[in-house]
N, C-alpha and C. Protein backbone atom coordinates (compact mmCIF):
# COMPACT_ATOMS: atom_id res chain seq x y z
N UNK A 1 157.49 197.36 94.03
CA UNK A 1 157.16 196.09 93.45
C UNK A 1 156.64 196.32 92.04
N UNK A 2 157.16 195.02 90.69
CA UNK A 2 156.58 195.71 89.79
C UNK A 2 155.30 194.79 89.42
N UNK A 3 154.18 195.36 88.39
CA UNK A 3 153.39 194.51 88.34
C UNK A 3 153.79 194.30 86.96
N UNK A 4 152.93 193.41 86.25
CA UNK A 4 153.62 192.69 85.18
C UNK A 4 152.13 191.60 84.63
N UNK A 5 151.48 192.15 84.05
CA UNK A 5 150.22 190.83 83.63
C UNK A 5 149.67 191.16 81.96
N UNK A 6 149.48 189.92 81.23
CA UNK A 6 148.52 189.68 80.43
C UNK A 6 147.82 188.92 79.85
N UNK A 7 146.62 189.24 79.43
CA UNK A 7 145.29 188.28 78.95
C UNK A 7 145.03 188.58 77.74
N UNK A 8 144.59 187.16 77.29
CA UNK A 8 143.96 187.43 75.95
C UNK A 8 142.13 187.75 76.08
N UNK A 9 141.39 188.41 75.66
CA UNK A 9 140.01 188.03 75.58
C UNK A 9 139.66 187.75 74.23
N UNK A 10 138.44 187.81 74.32
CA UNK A 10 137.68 187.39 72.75
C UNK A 10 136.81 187.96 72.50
N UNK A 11 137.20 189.57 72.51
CA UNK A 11 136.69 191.08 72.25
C UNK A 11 137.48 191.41 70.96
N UNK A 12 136.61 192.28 70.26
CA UNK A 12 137.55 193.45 69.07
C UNK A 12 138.27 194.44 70.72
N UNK A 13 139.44 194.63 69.93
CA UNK A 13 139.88 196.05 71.02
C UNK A 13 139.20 196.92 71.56
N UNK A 14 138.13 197.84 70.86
CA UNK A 14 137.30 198.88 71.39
C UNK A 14 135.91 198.29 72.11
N UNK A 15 135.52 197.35 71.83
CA UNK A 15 134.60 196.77 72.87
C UNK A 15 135.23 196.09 74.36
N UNK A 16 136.77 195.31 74.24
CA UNK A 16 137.91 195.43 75.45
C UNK A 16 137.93 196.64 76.41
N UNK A 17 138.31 197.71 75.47
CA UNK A 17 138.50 198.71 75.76
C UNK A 17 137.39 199.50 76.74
N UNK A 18 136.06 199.59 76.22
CA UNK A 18 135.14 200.02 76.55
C UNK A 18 133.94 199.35 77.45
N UNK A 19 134.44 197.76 77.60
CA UNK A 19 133.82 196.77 78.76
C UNK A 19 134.68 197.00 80.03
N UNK A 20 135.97 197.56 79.68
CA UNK A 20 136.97 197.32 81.33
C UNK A 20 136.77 198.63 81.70
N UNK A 21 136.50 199.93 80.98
CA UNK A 21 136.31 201.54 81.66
C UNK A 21 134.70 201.41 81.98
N UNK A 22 134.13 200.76 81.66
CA UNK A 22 132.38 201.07 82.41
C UNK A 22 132.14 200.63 83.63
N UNK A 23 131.34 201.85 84.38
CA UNK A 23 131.54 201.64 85.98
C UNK A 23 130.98 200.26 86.45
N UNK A 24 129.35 200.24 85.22
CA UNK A 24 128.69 198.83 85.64
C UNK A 24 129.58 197.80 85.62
N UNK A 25 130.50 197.78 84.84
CA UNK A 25 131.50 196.04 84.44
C UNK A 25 132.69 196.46 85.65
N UNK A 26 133.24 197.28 85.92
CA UNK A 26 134.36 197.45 86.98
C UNK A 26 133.76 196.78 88.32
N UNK A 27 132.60 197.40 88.16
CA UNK A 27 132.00 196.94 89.76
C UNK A 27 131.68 195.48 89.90
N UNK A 28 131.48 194.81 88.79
CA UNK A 28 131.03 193.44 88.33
C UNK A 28 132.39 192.79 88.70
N UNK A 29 133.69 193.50 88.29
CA UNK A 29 134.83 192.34 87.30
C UNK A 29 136.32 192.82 89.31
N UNK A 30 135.79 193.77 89.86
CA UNK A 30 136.82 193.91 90.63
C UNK A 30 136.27 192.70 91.78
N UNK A 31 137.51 191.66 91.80
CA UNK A 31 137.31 190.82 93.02
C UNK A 31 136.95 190.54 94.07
N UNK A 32 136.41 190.26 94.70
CA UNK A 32 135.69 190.57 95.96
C UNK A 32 135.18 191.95 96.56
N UNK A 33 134.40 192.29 95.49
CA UNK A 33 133.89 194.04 95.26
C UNK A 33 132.69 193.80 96.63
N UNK A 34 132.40 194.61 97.64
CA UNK A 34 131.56 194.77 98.69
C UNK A 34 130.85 195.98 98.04
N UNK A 35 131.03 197.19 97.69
CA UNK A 35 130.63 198.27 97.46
C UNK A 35 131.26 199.04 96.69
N UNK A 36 130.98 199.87 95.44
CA UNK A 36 131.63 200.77 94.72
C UNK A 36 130.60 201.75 94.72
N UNK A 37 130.97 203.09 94.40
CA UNK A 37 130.51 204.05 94.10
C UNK A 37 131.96 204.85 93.36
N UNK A 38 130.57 206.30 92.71
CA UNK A 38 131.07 207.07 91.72
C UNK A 38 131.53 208.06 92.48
N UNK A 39 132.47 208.56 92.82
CA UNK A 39 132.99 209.95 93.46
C UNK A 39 133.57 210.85 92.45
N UNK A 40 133.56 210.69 90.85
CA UNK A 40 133.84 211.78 90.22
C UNK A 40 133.97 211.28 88.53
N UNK A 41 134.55 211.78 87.71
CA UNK A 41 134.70 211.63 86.68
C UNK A 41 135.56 210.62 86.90
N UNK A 42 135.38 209.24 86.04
CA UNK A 42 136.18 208.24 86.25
C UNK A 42 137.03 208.19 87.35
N UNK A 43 136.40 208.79 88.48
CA UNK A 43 137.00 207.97 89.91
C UNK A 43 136.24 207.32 90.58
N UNK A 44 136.43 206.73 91.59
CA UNK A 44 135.40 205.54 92.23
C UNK A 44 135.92 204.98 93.46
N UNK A 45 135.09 204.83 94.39
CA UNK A 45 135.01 204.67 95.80
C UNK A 45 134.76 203.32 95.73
N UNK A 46 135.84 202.09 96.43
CA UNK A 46 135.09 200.85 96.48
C UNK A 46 135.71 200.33 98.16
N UNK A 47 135.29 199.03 98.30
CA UNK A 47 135.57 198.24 99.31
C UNK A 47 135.21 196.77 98.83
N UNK A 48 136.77 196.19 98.98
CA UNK A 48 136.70 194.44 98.34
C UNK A 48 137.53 193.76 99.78
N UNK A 49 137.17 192.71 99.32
CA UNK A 49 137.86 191.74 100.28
C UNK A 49 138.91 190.59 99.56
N UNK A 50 139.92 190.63 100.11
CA UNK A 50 141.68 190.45 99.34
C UNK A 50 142.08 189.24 100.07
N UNK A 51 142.42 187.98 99.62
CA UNK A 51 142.91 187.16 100.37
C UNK A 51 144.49 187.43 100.36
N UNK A 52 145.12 187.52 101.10
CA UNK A 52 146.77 187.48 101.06
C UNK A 52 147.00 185.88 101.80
N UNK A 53 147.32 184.56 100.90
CA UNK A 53 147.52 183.54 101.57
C UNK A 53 146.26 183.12 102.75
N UNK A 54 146.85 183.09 104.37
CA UNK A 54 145.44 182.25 104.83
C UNK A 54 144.87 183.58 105.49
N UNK A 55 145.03 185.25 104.97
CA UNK A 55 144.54 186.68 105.52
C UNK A 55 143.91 186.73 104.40
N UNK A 56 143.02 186.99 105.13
CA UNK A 56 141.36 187.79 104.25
C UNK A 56 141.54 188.96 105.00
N UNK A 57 141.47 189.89 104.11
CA UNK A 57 141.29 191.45 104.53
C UNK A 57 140.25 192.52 103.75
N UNK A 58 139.56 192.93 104.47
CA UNK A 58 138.73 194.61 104.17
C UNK A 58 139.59 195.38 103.48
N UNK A 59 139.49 195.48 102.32
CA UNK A 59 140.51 196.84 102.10
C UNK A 59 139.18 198.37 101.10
N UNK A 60 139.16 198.92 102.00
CA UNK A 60 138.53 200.32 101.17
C UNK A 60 139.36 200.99 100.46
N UNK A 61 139.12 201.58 99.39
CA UNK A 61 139.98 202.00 98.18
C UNK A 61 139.41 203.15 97.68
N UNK A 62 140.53 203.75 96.68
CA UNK A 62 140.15 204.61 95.12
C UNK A 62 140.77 203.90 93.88
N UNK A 63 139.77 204.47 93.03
CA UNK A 63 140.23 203.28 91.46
C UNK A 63 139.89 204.87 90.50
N UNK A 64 141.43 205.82 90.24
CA UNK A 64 141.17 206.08 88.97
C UNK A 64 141.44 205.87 87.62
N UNK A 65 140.96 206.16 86.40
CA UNK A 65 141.24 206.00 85.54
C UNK A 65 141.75 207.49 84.74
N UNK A 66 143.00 207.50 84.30
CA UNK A 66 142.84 208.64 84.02
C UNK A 66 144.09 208.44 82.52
N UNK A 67 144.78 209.46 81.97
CA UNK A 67 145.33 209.31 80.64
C UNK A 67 144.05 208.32 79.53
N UNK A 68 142.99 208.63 79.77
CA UNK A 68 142.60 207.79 78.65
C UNK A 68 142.42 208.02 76.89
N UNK A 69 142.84 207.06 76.54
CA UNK A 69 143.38 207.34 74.81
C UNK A 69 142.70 205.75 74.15
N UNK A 70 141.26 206.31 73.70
CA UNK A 70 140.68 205.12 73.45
C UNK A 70 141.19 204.45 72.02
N UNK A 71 140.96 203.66 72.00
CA UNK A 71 141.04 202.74 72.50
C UNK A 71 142.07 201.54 73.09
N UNK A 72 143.22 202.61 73.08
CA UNK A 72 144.78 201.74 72.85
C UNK A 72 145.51 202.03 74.55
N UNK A 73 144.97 202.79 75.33
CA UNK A 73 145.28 202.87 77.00
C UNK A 73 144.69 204.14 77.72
N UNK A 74 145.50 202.99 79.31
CA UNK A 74 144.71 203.70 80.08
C UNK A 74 145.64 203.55 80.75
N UNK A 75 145.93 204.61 82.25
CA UNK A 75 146.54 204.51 83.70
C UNK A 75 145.69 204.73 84.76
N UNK A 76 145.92 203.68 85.29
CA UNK A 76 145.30 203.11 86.69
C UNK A 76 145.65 203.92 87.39
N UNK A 77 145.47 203.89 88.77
CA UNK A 77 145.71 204.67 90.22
C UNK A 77 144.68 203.57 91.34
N UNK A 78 145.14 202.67 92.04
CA UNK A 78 144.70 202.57 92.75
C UNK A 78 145.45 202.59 94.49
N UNK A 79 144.35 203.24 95.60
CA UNK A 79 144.94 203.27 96.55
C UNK A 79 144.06 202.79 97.53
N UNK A 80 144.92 201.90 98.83
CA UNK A 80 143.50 201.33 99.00
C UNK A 80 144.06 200.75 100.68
N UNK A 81 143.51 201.22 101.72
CA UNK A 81 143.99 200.85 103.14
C UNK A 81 143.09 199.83 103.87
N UNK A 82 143.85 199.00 104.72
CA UNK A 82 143.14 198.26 105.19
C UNK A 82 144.32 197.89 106.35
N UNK A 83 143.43 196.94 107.78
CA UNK A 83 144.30 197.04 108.90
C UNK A 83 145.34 196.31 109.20
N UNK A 84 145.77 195.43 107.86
CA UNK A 84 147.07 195.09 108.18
C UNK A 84 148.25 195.87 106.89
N UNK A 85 147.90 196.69 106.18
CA UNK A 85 148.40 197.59 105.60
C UNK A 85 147.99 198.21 104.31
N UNK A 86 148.93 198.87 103.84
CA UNK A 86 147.89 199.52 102.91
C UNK A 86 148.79 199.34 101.43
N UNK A 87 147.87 199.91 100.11
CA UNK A 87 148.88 199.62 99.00
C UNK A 87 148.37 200.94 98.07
N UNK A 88 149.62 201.43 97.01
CA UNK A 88 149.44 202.86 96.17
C UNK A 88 149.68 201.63 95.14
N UNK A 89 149.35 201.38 93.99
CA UNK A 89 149.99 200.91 92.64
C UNK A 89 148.98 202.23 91.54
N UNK A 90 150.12 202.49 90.88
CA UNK A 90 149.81 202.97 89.35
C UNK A 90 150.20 202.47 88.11
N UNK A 91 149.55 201.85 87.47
CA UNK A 91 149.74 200.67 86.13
C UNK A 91 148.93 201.42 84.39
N UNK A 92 149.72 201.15 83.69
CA UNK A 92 149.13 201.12 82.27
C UNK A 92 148.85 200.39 81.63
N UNK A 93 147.68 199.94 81.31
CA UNK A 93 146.81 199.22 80.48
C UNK A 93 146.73 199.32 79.16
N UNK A 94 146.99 198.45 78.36
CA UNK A 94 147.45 198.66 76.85
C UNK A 94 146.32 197.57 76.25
N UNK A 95 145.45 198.10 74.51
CA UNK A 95 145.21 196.93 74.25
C UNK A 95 145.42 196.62 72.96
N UNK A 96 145.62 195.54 72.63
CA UNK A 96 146.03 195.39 71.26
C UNK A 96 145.25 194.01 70.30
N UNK A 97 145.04 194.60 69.49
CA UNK A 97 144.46 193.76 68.51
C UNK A 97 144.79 192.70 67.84
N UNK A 98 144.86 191.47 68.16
CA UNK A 98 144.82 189.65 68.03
C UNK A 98 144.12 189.28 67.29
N UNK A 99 144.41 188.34 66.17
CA UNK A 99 143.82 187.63 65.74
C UNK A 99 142.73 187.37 65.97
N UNK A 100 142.62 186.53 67.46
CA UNK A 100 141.20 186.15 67.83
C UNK A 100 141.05 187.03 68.94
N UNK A 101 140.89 188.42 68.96
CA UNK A 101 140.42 189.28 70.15
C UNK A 101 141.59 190.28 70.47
N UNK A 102 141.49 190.71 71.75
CA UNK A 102 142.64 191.58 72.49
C UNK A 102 143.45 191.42 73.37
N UNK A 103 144.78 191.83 72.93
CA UNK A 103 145.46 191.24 74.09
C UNK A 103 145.94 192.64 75.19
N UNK A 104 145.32 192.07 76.58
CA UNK A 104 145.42 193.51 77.20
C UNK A 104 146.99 193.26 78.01
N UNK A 105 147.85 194.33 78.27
CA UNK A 105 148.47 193.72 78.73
C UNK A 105 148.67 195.46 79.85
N UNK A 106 149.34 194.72 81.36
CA UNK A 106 149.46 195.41 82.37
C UNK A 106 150.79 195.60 83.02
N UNK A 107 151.28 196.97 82.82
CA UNK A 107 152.60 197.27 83.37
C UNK A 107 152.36 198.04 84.04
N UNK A 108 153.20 198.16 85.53
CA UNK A 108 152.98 199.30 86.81
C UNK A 108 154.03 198.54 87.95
N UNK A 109 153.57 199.57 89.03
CA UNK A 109 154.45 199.57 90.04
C UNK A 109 153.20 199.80 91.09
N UNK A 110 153.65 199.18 92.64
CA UNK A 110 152.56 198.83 93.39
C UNK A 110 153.91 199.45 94.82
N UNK A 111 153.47 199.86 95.78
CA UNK A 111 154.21 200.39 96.67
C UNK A 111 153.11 199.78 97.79
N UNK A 112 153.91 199.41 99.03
CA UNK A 112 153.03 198.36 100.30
C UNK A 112 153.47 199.15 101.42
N UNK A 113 152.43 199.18 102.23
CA UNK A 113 152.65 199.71 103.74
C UNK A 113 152.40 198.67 104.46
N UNK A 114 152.88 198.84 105.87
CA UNK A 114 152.38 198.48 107.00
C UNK A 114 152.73 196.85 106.75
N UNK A 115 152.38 195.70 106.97
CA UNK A 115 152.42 194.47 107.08
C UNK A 115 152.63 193.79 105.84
N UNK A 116 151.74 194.28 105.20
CA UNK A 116 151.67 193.73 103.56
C UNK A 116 153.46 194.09 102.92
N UNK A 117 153.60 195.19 103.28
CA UNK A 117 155.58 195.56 103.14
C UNK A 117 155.82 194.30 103.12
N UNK A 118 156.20 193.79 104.31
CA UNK A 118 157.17 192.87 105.07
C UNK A 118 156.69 191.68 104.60
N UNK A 119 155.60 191.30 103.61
CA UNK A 119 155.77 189.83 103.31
C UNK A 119 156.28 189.35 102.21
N UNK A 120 157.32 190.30 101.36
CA UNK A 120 158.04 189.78 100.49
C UNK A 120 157.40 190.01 98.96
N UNK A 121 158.05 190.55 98.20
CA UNK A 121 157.11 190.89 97.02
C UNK A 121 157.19 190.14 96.31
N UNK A 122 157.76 188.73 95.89
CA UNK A 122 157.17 187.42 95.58
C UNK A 122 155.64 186.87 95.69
N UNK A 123 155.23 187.33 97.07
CA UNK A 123 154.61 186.15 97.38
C UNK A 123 153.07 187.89 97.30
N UNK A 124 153.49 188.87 97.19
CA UNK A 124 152.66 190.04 96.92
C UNK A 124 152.12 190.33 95.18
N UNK A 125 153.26 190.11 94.60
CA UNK A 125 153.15 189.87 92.97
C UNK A 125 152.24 188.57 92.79
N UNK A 126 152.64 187.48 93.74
CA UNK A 126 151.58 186.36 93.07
C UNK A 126 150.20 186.53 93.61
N UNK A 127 149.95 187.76 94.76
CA UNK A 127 148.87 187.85 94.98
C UNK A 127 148.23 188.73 93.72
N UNK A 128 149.06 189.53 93.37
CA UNK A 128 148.57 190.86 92.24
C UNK A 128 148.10 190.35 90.65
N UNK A 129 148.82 188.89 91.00
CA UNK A 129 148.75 188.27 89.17
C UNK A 129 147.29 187.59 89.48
N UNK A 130 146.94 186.73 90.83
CA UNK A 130 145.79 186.36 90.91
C UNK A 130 144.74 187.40 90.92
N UNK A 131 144.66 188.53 91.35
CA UNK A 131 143.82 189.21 91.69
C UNK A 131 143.46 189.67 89.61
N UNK A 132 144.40 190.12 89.38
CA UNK A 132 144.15 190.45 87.90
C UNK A 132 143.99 189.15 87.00
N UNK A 133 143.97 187.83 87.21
CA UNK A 133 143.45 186.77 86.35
C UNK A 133 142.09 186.27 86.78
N UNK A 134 141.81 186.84 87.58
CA UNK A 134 140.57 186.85 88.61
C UNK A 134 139.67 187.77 87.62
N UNK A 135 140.26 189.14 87.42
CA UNK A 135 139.31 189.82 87.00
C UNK A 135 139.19 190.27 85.54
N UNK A 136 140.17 189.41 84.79
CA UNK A 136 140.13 189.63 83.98
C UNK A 136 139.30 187.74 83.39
N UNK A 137 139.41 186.99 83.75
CA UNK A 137 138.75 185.87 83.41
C UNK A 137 136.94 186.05 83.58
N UNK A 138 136.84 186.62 84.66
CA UNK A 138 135.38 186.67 84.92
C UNK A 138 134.71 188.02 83.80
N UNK A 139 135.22 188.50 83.10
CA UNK A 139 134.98 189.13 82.34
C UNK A 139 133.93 188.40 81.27
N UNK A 140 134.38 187.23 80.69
CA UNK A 140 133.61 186.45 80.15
C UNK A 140 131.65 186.48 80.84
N UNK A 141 132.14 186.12 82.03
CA UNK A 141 130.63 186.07 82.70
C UNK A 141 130.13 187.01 83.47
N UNK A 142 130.78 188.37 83.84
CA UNK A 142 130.08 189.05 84.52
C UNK A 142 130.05 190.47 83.87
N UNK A 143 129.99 190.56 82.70
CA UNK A 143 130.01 191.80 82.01
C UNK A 143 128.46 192.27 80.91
N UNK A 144 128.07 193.62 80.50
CA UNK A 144 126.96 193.40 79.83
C UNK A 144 127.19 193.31 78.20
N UNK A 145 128.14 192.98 78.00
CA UNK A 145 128.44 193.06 76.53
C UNK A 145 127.87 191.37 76.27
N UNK A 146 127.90 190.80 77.21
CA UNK A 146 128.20 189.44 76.83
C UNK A 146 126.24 189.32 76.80
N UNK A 147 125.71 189.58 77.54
CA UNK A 147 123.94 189.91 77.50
C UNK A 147 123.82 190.32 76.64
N UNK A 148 124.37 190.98 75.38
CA UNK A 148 123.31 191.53 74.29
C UNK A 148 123.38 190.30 73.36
């Protein structure tokens, strides 16, 4: 499945850049975040809760960040199981400098196990675009750049 998303914010690029890699704002900005922790150099242990349509699901995860080349990208890795299936996506995060702010934009590929497979990657992509307008909107209010 491919993923495919972008947002504008109303950041310079390197403050974009450097509000979406900090563990405090990841843990803030990932969607229905239950628990994160640090398990290594920009890797991280979490557990969120995912609506797929009228399924709410537990899903425990890894979130790395790795290729990073500040301030212009990054590649994702996230992997993340839960009991009606599980999901691998690896995506690159690009940001670029706008007029009025940054425009981040998200290309990758997302691979589905178990149940989540079989419901059609239509209706999996429109879960993946919500989940990332989710967390990229609340950025505005749940980040510490916006407190100073």
């Amino acid at each position: 499945m491919k993923l495919q998303y972008s947002h504008d914010l109303p950041l310079p690029k390197e403050s974009a850049f450097e509000t979406l890699i900090d563990p405090l704002n990841l843990q803030n900005l990932l969607p229905g975040c239950e628990s994160f922790e640090c398990t290594g150099k920009n890797s991280y242990a979490f557990s969120n809760k995912v609506m797929f349509g009228p399924i709410e699901e537990l899903y425990t995860a890894t979130l790395e960040l790795i290729d990073i080349n500040r301030p212009d990208a990054i590649r994702v890795i996230v992997i993340g199981d839960g009991t009606v299936g599980g999901i691998r996506a690896e995506a690159k995060v690009t940001f670029k400098g706008i007029s009025n702010g940054t425009k981040v934009v998200v290309v990758g590929e997302a691979e589905l196990k178990g149940f989540l497979g079989s419901l059609g990657s239509a209706f999996i992509e429109e879960t993946a675009s919500n989940l990332l307008e989710k967390l990229f909107s609340s950025l505005k209010y749940k980040t510490k750049i916006y407190d100073k």
